[in-house]
N, C-alpha and C. Protein backbone atom coordinates (compact mmCIF):
# COMPACT_ATOMS: atom_id res chain seq x y z
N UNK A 1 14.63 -38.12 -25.92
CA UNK A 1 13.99 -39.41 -26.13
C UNK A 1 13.51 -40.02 -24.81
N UNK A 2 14.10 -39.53 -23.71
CA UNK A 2 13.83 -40.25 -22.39
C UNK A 2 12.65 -39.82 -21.89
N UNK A 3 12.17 -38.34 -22.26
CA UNK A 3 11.40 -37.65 -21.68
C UNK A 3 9.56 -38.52 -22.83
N UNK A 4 10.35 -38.83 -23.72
CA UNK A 4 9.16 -39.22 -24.47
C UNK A 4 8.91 -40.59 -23.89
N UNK A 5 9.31 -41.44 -23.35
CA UNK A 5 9.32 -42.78 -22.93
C UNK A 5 8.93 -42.38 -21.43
N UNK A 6 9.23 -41.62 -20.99
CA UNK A 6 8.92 -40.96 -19.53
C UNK A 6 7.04 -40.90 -19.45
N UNK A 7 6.77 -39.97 -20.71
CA UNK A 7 5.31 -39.43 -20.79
C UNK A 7 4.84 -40.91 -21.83
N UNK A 8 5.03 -41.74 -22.35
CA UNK A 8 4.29 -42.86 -22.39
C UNK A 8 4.15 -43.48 -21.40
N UNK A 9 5.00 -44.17 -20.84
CA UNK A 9 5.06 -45.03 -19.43
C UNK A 9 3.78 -44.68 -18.49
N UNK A 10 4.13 -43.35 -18.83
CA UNK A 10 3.08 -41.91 -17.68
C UNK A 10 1.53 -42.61 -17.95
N UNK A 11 1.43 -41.88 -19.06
CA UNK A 11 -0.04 -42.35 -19.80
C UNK A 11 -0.79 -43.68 -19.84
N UNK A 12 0.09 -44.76 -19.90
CA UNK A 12 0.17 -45.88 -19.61
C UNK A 12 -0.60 -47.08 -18.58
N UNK A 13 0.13 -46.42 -17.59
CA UNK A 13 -0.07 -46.43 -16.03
C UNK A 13 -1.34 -45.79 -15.59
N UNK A 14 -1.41 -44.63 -16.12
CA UNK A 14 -2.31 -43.76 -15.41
C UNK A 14 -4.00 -44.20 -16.39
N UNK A 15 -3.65 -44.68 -17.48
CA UNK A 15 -4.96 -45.05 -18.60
C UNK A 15 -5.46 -46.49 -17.77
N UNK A 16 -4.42 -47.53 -16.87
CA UNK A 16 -4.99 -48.59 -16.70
C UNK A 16 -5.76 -48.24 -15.52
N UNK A 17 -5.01 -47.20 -14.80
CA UNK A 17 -5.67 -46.70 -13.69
C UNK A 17 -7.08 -46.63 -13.62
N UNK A 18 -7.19 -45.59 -14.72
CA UNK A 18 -8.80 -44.79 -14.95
C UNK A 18 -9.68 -46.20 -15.55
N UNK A 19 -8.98 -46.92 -15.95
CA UNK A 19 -9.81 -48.03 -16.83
C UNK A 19 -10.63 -49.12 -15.65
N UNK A 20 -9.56 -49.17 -14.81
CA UNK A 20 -9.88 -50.11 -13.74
C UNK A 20 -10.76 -49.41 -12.73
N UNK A 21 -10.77 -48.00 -12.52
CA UNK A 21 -11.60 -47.24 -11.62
C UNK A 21 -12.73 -47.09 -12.43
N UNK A 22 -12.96 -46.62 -13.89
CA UNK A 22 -14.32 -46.12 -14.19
C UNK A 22 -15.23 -47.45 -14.82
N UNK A 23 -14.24 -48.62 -14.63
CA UNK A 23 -15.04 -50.05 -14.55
C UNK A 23 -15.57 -50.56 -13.14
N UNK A 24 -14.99 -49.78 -12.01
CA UNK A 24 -15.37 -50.33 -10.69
C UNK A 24 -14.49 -52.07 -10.57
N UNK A 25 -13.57 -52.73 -11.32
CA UNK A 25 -13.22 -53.85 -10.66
C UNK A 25 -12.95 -54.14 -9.34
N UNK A 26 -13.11 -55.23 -8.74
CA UNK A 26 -13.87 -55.47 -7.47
C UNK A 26 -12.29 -54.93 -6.72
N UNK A 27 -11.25 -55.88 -6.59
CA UNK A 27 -10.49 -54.43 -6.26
C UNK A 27 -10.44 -53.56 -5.67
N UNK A 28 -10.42 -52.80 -6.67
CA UNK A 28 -10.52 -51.17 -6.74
C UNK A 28 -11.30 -50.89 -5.76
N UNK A 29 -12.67 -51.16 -5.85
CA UNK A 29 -13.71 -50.89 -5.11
C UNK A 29 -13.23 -50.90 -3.88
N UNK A 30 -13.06 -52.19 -3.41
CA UNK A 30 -12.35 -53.00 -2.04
C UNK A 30 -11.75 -51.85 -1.68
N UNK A 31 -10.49 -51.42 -1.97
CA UNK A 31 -9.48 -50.37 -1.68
C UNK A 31 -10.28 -49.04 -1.83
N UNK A 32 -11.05 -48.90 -2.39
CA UNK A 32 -11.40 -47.20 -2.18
C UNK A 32 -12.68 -47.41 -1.08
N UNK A 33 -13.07 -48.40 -0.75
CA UNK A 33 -14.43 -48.31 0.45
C UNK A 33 -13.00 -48.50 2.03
N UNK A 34 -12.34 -49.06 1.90
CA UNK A 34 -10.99 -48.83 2.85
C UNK A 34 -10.48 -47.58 3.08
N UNK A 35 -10.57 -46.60 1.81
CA UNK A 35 -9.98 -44.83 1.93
C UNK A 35 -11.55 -44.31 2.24
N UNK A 36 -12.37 -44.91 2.11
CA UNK A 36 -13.47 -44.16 2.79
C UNK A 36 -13.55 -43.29 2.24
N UNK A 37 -13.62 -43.10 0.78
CA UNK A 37 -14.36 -42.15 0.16
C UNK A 37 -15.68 -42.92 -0.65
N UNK A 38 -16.93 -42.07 -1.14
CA UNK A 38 -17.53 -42.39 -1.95
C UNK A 38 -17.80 -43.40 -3.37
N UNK A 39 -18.11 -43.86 -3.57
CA UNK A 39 -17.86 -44.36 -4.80
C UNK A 39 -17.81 -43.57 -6.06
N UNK A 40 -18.60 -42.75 -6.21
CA UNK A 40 -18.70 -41.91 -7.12
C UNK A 40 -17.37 -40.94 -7.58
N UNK A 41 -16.80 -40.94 -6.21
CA UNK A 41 -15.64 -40.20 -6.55
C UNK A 41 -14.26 -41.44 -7.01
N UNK A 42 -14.63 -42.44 -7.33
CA UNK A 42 -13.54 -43.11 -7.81
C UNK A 42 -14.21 -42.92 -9.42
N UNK A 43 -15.32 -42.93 -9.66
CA UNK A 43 -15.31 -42.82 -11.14
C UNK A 43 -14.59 -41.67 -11.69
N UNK A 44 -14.85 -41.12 -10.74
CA UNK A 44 -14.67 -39.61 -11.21
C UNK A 44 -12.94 -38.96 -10.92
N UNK A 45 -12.46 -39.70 -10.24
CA UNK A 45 -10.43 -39.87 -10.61
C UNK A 45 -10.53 -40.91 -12.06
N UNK A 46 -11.33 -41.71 -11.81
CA UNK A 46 -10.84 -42.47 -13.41
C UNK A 46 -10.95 -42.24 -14.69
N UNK A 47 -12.20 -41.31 -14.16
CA UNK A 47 -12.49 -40.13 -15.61
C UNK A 47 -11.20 -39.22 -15.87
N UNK A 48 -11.01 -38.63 -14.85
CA UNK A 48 -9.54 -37.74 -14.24
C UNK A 48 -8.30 -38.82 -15.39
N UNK A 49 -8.09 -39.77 -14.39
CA UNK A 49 -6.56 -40.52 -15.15
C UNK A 49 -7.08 -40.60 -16.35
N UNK A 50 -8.10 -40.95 -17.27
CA UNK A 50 -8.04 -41.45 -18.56
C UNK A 50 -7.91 -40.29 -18.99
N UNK A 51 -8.27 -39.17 -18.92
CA UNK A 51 -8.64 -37.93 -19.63
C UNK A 51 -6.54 -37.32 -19.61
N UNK A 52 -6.32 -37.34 -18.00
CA UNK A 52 -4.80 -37.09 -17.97
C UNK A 52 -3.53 -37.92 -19.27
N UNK A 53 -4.20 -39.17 -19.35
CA UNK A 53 -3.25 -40.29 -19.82
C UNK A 53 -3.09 -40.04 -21.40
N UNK A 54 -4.52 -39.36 -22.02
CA UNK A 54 -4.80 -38.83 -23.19
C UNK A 54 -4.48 -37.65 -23.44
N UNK A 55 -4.07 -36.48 -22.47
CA UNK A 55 -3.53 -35.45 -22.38
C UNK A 55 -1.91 -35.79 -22.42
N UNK A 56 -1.35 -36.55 -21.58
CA UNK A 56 0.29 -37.08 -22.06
C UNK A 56 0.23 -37.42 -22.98
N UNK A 57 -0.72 -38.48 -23.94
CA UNK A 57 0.13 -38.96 -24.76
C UNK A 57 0.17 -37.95 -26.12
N UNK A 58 -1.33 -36.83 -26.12
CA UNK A 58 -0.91 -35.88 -27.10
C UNK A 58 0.32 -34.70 -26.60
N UNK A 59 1.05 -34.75 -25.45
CA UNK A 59 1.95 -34.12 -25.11
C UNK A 59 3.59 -34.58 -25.26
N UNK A 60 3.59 -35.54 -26.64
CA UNK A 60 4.40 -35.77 -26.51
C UNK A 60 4.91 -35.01 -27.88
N UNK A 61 4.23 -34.67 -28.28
CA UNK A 61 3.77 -33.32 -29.64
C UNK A 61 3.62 -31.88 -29.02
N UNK A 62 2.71 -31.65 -27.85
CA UNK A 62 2.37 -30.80 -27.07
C UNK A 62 2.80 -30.45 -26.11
N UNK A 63 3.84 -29.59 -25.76
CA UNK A 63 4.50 -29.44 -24.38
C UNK A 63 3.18 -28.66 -23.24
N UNK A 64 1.74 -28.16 -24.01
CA UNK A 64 1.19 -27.52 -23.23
C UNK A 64 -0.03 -28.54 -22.37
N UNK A 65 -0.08 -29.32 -23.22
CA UNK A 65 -0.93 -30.68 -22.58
C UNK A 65 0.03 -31.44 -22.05
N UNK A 66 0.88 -31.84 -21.84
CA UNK A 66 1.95 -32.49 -21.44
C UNK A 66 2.04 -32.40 -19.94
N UNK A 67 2.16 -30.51 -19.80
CA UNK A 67 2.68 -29.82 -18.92
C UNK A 67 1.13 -30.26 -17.65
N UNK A 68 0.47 -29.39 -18.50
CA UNK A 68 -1.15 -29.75 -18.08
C UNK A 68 -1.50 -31.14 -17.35
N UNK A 69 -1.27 -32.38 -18.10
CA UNK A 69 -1.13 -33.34 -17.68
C UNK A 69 -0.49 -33.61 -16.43
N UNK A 70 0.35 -33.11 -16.67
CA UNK A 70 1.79 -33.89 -15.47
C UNK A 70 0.82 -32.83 -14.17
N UNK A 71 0.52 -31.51 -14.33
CA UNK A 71 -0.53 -31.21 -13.05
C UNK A 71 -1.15 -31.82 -12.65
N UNK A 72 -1.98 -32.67 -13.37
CA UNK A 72 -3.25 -32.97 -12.87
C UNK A 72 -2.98 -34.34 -12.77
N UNK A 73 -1.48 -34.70 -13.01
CA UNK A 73 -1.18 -36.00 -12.28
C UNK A 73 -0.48 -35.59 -10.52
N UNK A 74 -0.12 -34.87 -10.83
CA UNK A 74 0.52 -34.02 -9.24
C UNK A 74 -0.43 -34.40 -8.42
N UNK A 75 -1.52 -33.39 -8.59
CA UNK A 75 -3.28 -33.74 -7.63
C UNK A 75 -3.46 -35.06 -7.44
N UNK A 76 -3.54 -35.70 -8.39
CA UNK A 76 -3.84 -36.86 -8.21
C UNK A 76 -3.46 -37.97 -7.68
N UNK A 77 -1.78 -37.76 -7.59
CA UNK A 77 -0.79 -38.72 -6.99
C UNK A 77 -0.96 -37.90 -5.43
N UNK A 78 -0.95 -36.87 -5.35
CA UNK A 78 -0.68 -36.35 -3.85
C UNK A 78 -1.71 -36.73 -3.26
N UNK A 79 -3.16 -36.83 -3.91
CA UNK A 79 -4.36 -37.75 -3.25
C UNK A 79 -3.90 -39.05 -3.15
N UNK A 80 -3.56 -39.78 -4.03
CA UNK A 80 -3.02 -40.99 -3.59
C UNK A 80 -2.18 -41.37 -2.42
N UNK A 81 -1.28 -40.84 -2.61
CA UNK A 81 -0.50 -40.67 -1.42
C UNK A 81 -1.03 -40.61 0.04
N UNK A 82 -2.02 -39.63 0.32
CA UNK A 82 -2.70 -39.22 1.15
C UNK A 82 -3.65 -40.33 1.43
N UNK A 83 -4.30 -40.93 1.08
CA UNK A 83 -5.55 -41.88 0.69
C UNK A 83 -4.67 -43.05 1.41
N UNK A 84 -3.34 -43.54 0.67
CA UNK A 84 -3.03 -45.02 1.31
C UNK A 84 -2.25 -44.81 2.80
N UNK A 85 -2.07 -43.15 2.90
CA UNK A 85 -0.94 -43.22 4.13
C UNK A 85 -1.71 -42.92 5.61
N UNK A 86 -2.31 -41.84 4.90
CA UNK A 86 -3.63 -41.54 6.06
C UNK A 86 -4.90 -42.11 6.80
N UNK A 87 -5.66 -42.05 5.25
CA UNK A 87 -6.80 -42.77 5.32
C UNK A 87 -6.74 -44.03 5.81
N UNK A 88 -5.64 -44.74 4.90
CA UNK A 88 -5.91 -46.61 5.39
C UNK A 88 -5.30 -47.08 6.14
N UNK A 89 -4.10 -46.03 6.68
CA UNK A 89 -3.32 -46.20 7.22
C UNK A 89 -2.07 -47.26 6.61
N UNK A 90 -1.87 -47.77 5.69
CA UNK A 90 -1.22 -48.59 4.63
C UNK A 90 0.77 -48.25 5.00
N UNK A 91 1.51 -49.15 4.77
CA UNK A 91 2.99 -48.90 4.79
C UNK A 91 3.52 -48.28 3.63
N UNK A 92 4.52 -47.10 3.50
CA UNK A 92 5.28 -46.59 2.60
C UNK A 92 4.95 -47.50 1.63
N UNK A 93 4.93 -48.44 1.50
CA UNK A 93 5.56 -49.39 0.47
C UNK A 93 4.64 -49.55 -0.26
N UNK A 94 3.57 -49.47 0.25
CA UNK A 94 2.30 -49.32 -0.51
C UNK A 94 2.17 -47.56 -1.91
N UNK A 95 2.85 -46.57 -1.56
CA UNK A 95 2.71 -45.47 -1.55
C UNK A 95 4.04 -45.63 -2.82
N UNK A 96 4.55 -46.66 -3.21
CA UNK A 96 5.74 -46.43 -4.09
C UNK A 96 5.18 -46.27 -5.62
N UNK A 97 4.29 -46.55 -6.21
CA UNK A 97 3.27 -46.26 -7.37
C UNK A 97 3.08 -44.80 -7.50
N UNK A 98 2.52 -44.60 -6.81
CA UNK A 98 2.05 -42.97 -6.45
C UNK A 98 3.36 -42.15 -6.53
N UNK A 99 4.10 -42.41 -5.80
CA UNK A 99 5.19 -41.87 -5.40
C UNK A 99 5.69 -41.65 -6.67
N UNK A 100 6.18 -42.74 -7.27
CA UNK A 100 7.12 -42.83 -8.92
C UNK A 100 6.03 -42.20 -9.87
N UNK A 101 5.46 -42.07 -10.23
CA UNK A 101 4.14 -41.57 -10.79
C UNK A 101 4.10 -39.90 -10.54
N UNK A 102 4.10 -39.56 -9.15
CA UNK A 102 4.21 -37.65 -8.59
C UNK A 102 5.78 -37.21 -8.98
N UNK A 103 6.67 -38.25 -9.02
CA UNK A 103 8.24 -37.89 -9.60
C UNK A 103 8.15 -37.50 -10.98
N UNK A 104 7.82 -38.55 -11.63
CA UNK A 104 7.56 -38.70 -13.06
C UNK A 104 7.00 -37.22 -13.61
N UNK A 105 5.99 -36.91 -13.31
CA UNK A 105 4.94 -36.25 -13.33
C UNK A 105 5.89 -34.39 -13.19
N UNK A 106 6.51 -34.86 -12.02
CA UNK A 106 7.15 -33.33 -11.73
C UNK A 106 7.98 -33.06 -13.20
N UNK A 107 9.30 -34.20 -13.20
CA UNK A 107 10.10 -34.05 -14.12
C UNK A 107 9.68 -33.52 -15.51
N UNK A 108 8.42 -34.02 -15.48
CA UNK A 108 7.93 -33.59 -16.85
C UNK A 108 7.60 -32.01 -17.20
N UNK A 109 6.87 -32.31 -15.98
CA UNK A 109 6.30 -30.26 -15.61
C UNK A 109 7.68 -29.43 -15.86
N UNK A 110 8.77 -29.65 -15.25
CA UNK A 110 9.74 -28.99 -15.31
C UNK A 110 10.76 -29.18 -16.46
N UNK A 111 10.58 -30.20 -16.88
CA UNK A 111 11.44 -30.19 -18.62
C UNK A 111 10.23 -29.26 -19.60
N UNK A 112 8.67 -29.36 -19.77
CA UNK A 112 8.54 -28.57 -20.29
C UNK A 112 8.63 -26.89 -20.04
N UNK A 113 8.95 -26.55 -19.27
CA UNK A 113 8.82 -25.21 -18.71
C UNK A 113 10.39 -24.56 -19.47
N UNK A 114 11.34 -25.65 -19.43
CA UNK A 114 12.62 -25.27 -20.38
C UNK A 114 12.21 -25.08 -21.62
């Protein structure tokens, strides 16, 4: 039951993500012209999280989308990670989203593999 509350939470998080990136709220924007990437490539993680967030939540039926998911949350959090620590130069503390999110994400990969 934990693991199912695990991969909602997941989906959750990661759906407001994509929602708020493939809307461009000002934000968002703000913070990704700071990581100095493109704009285009924030639509295109938010396409990423919504598509991931919809892949968890049919993985909670599906250990193979699930599994799938929790990858392509891996990539995505380890860019994150990278993006606020490197790029913006930003404090750990900033990086604790991402962080709980690439945990999350593992645990899942590895409960479905049992």
């Amino acid at each position: 039951m934990i693991f199912v509350i695990m991969k909602i939470g997941l989906a959750a998080f990661m759906l407001a993500g994509g929602i708020i990136k493939v809307f461009r709220v000002p934000f968002q924007v703000e913070h990704w012209r700071h990581y100095q990437y493109p704009l285009w490539f924030l639509t295109v993680t938010g396409i990423l999280e919504i598509a991931g967030a919809l892949a968890m939540t049919v993985g909670i039926w599906n250990r193979y989308a699930a599994f799938g998911a929790g990858a392509l949350f891996v990539v995505l959090m380890a860019g994150a990670v990278h993006a606020h620590m490197f790029r913006a130069r930003q404090s750990v503390f900033m990086t604790i989203p991402a962080m709980i999110c690439l945990i999350v994400s593992i645990m899942i990969m590895i409960r479905e593999l049992t």
